[in-house]
C-alpha atoms as a PDB file:
ATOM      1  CA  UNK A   1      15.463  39.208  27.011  1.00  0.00           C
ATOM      2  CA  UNK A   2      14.939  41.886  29.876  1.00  0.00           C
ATOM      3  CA  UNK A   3      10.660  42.612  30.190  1.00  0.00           C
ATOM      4  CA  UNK A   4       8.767  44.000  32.782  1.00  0.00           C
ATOM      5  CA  UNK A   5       6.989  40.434  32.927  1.00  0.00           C
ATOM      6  CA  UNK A   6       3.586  38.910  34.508  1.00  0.00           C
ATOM      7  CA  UNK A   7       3.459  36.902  37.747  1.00  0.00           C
ATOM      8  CA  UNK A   8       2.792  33.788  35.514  1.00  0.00           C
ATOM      9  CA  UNK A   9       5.842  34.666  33.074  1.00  0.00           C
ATOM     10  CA  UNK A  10       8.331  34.976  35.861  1.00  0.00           C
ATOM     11  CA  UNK A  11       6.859  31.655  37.069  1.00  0.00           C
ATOM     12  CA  UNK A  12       6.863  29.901  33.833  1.00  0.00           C
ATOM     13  CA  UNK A  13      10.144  31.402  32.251  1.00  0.00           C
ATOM     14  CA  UNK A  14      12.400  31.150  35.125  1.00  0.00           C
ATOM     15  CA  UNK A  15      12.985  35.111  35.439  1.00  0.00           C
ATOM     16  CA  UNK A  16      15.849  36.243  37.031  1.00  0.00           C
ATOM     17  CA  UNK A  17      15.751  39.530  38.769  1.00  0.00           C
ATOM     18  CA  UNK A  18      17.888  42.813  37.551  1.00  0.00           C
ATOM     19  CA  UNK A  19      18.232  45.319  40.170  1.00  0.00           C
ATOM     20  CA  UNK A  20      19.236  48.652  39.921  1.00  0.00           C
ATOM     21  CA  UNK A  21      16.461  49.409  37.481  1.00  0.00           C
ATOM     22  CA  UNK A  22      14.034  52.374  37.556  1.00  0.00           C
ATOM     23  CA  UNK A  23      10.956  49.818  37.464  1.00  0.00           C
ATOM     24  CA  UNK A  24      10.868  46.530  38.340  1.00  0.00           C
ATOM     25  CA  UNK A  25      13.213  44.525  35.027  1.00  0.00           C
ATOM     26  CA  UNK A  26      13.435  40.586  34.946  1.00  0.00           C
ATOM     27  CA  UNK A  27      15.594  38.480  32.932  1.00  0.00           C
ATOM     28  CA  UNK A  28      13.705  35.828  31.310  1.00  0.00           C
ATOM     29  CA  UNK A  29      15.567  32.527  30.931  1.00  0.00           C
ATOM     30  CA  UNK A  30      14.163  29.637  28.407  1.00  0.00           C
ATOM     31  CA  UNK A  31      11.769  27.147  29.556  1.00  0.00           C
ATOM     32  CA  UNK A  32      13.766  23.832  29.640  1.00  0.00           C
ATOM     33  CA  UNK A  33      12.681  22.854  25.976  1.00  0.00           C
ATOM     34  CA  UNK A  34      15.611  24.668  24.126  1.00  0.00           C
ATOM     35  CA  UNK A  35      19.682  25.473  24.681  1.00  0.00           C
ATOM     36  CA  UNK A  36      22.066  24.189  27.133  1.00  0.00           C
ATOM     37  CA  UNK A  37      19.855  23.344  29.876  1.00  0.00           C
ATOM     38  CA  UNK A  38      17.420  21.099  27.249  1.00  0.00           C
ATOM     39  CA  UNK A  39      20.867  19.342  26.006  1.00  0.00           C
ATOM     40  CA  UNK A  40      21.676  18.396  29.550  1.00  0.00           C
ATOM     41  CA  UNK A  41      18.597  17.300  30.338  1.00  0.00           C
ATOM     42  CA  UNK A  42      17.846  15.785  27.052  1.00  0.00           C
ATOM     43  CA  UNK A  43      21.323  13.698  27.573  1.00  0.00           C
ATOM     44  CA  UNK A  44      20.105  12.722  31.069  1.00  0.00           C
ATOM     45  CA  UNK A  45      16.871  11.273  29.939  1.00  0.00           C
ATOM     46  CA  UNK A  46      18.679   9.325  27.471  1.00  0.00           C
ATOM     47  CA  UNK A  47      21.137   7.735  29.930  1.00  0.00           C
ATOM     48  CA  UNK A  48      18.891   6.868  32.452  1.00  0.00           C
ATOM     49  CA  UNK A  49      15.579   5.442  30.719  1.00  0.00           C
ATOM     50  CA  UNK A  50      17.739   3.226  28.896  1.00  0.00           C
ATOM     51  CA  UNK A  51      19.632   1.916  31.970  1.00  0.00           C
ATOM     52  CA  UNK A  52      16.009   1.453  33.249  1.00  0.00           C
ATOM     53  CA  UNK A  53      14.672  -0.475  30.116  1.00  0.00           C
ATOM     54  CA  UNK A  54      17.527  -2.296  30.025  1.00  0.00           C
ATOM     55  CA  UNK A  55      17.276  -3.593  33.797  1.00  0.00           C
ATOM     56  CA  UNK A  56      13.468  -4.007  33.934  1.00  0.00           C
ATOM     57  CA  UNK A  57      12.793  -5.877  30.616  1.00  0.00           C
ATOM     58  CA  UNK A  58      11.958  -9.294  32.484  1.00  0.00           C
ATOM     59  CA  UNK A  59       9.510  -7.349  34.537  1.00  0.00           C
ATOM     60  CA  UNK A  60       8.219  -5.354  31.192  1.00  0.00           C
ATOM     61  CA  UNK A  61       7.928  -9.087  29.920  1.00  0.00           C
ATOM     62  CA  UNK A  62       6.546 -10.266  32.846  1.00  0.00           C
ATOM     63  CA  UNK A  63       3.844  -7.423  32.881  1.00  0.00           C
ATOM     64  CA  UNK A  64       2.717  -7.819  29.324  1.00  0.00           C
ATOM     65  CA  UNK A  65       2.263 -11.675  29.668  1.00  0.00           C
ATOM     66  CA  UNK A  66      -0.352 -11.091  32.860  1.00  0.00           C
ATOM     67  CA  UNK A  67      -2.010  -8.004  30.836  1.00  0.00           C
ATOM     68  CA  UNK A  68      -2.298 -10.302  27.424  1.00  0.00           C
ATOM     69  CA  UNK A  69      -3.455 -13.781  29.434  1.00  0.00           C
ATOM     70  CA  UNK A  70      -6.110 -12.422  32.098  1.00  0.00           C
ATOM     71  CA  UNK A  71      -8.248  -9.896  29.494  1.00  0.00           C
ATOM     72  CA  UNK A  72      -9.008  -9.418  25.730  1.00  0.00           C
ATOM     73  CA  UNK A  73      -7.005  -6.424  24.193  1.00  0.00           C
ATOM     74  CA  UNK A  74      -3.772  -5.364  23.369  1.00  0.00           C
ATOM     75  CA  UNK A  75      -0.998  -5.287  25.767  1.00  0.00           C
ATOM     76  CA  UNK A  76      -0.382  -1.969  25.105  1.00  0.00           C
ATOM     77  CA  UNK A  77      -2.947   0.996  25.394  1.00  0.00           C
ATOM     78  CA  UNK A  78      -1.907   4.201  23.583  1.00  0.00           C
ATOM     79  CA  UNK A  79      -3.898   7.224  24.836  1.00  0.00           C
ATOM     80  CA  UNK A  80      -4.038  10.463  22.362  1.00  0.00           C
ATOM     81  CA  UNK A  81      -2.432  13.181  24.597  1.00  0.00           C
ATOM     82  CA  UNK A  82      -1.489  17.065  24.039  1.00  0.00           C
ATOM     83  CA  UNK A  83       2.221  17.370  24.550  1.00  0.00           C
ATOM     84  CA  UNK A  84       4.495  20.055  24.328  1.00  0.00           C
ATOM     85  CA  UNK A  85       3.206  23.325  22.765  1.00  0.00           C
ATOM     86  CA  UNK A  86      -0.684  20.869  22.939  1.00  0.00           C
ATOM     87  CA  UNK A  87       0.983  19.552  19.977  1.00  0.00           C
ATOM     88  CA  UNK A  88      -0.443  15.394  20.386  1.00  0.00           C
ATOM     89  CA  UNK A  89       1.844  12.199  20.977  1.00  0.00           C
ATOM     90  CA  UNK A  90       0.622   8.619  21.332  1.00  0.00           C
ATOM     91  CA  UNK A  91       1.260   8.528  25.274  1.00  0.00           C
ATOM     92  CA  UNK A  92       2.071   4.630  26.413  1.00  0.00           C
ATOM     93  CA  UNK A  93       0.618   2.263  29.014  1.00  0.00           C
ATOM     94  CA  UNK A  94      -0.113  -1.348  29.755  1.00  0.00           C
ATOM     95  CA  UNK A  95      -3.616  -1.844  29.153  1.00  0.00           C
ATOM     96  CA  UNK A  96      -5.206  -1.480  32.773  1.00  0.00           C
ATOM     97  CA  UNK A  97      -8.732  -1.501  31.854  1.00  0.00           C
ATOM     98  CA  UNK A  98     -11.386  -3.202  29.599  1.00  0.00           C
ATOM     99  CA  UNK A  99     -11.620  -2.777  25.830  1.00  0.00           C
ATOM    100  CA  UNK A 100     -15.021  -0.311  26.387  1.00  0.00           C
ATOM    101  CA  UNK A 101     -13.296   1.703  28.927  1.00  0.00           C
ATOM    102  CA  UNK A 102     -13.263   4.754  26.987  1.00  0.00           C
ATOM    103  CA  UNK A 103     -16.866   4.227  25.500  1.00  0.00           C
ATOM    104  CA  UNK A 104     -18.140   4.007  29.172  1.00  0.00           C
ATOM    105  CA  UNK A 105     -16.823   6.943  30.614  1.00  0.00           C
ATOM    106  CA  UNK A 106     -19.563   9.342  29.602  1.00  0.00           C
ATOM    107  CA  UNK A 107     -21.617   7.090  32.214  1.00  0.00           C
ATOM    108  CA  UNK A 108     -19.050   7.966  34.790  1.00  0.00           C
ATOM    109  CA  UNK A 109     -18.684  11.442  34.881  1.00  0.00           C
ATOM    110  CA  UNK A 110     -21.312  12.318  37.844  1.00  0.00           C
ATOM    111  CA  UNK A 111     -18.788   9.791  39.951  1.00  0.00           C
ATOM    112  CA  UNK A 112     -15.399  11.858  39.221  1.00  0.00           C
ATOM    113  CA  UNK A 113     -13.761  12.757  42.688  1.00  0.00           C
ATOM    114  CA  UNK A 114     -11.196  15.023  42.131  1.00  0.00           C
ATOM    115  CA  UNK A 115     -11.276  18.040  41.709  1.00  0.00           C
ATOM    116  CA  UNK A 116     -10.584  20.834  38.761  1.00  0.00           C
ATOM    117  CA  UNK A 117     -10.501  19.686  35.046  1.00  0.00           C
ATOM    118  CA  UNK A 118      -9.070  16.072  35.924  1.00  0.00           C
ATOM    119  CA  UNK A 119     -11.221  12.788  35.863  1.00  0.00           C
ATOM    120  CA  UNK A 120     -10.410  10.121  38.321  1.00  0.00           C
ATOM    121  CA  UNK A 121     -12.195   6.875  40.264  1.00  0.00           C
ATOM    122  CA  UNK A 122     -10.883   5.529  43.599  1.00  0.00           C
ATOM    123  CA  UNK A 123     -13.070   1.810  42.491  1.00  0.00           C
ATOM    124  CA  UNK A 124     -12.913   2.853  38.549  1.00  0.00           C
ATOM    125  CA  UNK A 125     -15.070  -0.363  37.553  1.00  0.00           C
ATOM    126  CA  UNK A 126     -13.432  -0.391  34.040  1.00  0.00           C
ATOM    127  CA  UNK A 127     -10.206  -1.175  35.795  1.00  0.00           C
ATOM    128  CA  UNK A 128      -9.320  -5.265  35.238  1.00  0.00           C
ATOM    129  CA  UNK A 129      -7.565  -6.873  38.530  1.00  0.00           C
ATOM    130  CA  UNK A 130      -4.559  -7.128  36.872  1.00  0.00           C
ATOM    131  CA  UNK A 131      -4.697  -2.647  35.816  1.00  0.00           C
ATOM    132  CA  UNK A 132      -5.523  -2.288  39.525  1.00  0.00           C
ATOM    133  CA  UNK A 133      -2.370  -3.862  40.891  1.00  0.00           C
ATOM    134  CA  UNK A 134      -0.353  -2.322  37.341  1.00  0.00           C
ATOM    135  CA  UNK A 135      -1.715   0.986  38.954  1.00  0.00           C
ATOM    136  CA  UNK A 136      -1.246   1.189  42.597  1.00  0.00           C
ATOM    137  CA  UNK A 137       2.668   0.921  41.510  1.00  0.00           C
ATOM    138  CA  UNK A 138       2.665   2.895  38.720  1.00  0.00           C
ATOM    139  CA  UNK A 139       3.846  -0.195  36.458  1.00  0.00           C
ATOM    140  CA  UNK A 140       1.452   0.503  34.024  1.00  0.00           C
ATOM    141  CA  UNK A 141       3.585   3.665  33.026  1.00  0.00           C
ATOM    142  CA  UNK A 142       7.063   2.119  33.152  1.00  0.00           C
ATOM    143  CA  UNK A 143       6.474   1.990  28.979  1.00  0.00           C
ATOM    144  CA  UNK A 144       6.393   5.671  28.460  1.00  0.00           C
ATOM    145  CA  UNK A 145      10.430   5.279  28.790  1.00  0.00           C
ATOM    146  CA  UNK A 146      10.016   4.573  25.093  1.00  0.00           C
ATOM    147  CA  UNK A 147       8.063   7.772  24.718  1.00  0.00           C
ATOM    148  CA  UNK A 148      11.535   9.467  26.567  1.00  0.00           C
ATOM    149  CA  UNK A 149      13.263   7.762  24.200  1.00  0.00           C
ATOM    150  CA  UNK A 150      11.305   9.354  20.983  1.00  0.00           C
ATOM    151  CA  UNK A 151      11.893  12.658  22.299  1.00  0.00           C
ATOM    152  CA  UNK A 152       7.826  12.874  23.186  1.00  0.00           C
ATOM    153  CA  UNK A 153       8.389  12.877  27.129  1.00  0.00           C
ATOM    154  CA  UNK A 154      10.822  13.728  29.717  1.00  0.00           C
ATOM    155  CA  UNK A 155      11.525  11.583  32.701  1.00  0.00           C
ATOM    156  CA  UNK A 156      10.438  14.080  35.113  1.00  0.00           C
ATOM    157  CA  UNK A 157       7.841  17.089  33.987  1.00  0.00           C
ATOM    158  CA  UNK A 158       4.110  17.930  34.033  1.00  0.00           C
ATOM    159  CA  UNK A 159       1.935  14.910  33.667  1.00  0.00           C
ATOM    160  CA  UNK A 160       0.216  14.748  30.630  1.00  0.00           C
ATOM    161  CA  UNK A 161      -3.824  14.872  30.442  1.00  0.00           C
ATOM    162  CA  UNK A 162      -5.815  13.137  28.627  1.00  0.00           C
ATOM    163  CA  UNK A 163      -7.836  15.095  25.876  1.00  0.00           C
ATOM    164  CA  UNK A 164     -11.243  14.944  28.209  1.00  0.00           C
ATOM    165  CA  UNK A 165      -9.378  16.835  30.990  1.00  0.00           C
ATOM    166  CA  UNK A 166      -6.913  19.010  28.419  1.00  0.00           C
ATOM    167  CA  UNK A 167     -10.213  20.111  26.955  1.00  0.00           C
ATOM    168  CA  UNK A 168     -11.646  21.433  30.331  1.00  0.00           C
ATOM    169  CA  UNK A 169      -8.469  23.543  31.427  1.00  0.00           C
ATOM    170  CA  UNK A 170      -8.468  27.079  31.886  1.00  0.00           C
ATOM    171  CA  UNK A 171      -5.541  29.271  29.858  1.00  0.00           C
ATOM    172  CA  UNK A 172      -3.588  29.679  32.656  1.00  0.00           C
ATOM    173  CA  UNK A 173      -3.287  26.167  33.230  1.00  0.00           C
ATOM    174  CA  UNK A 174      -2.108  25.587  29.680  1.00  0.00           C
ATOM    175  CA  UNK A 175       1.412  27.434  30.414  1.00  0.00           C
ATOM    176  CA  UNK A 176       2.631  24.177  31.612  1.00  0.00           C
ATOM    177  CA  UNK A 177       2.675  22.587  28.096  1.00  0.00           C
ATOM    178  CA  UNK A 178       5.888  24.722  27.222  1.00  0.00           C
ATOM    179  CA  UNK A 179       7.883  22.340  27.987  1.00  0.00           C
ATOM    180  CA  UNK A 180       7.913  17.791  27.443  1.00  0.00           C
ATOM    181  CA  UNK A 181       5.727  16.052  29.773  1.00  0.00           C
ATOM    182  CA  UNK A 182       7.104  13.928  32.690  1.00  0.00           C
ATOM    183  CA  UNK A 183       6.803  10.507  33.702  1.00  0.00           C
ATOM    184  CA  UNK A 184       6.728  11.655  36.849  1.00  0.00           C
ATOM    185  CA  UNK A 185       7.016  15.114  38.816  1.00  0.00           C
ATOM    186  CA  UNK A 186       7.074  17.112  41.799  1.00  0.00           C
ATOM    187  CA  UNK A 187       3.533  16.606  42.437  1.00  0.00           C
ATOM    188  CA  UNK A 188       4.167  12.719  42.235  1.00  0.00           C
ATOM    189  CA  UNK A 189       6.499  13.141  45.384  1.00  0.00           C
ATOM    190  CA  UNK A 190       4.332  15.564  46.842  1.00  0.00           C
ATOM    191  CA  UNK A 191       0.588  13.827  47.373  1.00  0.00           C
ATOM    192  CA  UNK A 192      -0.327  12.400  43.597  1.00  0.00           C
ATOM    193  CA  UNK A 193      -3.973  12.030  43.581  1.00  0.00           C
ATOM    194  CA  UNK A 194      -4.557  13.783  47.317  1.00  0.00           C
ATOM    195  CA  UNK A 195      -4.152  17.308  45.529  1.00  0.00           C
ATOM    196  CA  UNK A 196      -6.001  19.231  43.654  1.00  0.00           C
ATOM    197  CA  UNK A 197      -5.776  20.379  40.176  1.00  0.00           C
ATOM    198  CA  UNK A 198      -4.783  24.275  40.897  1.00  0.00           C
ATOM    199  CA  UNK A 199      -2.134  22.799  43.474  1.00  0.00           C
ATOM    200  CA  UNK A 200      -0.759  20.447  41.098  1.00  0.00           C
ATOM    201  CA  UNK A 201      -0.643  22.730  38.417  1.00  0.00           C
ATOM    202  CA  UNK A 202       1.487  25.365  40.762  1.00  0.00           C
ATOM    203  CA  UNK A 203       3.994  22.868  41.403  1.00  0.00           C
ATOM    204  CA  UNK A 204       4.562  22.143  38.202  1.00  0.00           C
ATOM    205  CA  UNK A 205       5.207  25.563  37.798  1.00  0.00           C
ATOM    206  CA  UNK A 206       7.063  25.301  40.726  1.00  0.00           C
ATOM    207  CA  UNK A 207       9.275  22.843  38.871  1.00  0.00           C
ATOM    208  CA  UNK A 208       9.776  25.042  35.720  1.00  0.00           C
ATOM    209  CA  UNK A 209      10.788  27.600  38.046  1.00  0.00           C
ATOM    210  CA  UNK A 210      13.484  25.799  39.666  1.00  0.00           C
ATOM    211  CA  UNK A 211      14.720  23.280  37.231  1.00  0.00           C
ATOM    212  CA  UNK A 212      18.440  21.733  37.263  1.00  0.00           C
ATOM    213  CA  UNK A 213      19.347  18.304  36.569  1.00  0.00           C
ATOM    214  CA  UNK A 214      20.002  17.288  40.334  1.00  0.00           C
ATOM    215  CA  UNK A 215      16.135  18.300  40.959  1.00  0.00           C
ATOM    216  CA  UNK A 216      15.642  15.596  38.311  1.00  0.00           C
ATOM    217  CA  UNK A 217      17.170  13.413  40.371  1.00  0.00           C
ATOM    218  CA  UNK A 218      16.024  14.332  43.556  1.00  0.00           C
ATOM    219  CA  UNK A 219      12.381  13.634  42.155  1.00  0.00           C
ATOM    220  CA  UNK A 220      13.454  10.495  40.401  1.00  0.00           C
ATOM    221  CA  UNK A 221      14.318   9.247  43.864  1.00  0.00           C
ATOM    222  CA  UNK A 222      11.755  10.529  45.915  1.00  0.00           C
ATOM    223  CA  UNK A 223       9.333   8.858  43.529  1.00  0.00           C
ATOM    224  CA  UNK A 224      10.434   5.684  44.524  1.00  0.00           C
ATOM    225  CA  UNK A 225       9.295   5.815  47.891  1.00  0.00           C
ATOM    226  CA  UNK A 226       5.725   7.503  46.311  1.00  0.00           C
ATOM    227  CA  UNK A 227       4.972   4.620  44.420  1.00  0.00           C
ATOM    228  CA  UNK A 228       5.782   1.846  46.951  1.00  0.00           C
ATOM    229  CA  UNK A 229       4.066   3.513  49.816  1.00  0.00           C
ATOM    230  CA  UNK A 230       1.212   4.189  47.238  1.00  0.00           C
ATOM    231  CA  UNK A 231       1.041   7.738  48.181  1.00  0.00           C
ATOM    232  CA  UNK A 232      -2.262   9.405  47.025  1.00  0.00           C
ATOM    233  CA  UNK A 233      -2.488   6.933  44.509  1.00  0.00           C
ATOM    234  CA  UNK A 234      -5.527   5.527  42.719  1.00  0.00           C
END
């Protein structure tokens, strides 16, 4: 398809330049949610979140005992999200806070520091001991493998928001629902919680833009070293 595109199509569609043209012409490519490249990347997910599963199940074991024995609730907490196309999955976590967490929120709002359409709490009080630690390593998401494995994520993508924040975004910031959700992403490896909203949102753009399976894999591994060193995280 050969357009005269907008700034925020050649970001989001991966345009390719044609010169020679009499105005300005652009190849758009897919996002990475259909053809070859989704196939690859669809195969690489596969391979790699079971290999994961399959290595950290005494850990995922582990995790769910401490989350079942030191609160009331279930193990698991499974939080409404928009996914691709703000179509909605049942996203997957370890229960890190208390049972009324959501019901208290409302009371929390005046205390949200960061910035844009995102809610978040350096000392969330809803957060049990056990979350907090589950948290500061990112353990708590280690289950949305199983959402890779349903075809409702993709190991590395935009984060998805809750419905509070998905509900307070402005169009523009919407484009980055073409494509699956990540566990993680380049703004994981690039600050986490220290940037802000518009910033993430242009790397994930960023991302879109300049997608191939060893980027994958460079971000896989760079989030390794994120999470340990607890990089902007809270």
């Amino acid at each position: 398809m050969r357009v005269a595109p907008s700034t925020m199509e050649i970001l989001v569609h991966r345009a390719e330049f044609l010169p020679g043209q009499t105005v300005p012409l652009f190849e758009l490519k897919p996002p990475v949610s259909e053809g070859l490249d989704f196939a690859i990347k669809r195969s690489f997910d596969l391979l790699v979140s079971i290999t994961i599963l399959f290595i950290l199940s005494p850990l995922l074991l582990m995790i769910a005992a401490a989350v079942r024995f030191t609160s009331s609730g279930p193990v698991v907490y499974r939080s409404r999200r928009p996914g691709v196309g703000g179509v909605p999955f049942d996203c997957l976590k370890f229960r890190t806070m208390y049972q009324d967490a959501d019901v208290r929120q409302h009371e929390l709002e005046e205390l949200n520091e960061a910035g844009g359409a995102i809610f978040k709490m350096r000392n969330d009080p809803r957060v049990t001991p056990v979350g907090r630690m589950l948290r500061r390593l990112s353990l708590d998401e280690l289950l949305q493998l199983i959402n890779v494995l349903r075809g409702e994520m993709s190991l590395v993508g935009p984060r998805p928001l809750p419905q509070r924040d998905y509900d307070r975004l402005e169009e523009w910031h919407k484009k980055r629902y073409l494509v699956l959700p990540g566990v993680t992403g380049l703004w994981q490896v690039s600050g986490r919680s220290d940037l802000d909203f518009d910033d993430m949102v242009r790397l994930d753009f960023l991302y879109l833009e300049r997608w191939s399976v060893s980027l994958d894999m460079s971000i896989l591994v760079k989030t390794i070293p994120a999470v340990f060193g607890r990089r902007g995280a809270f």
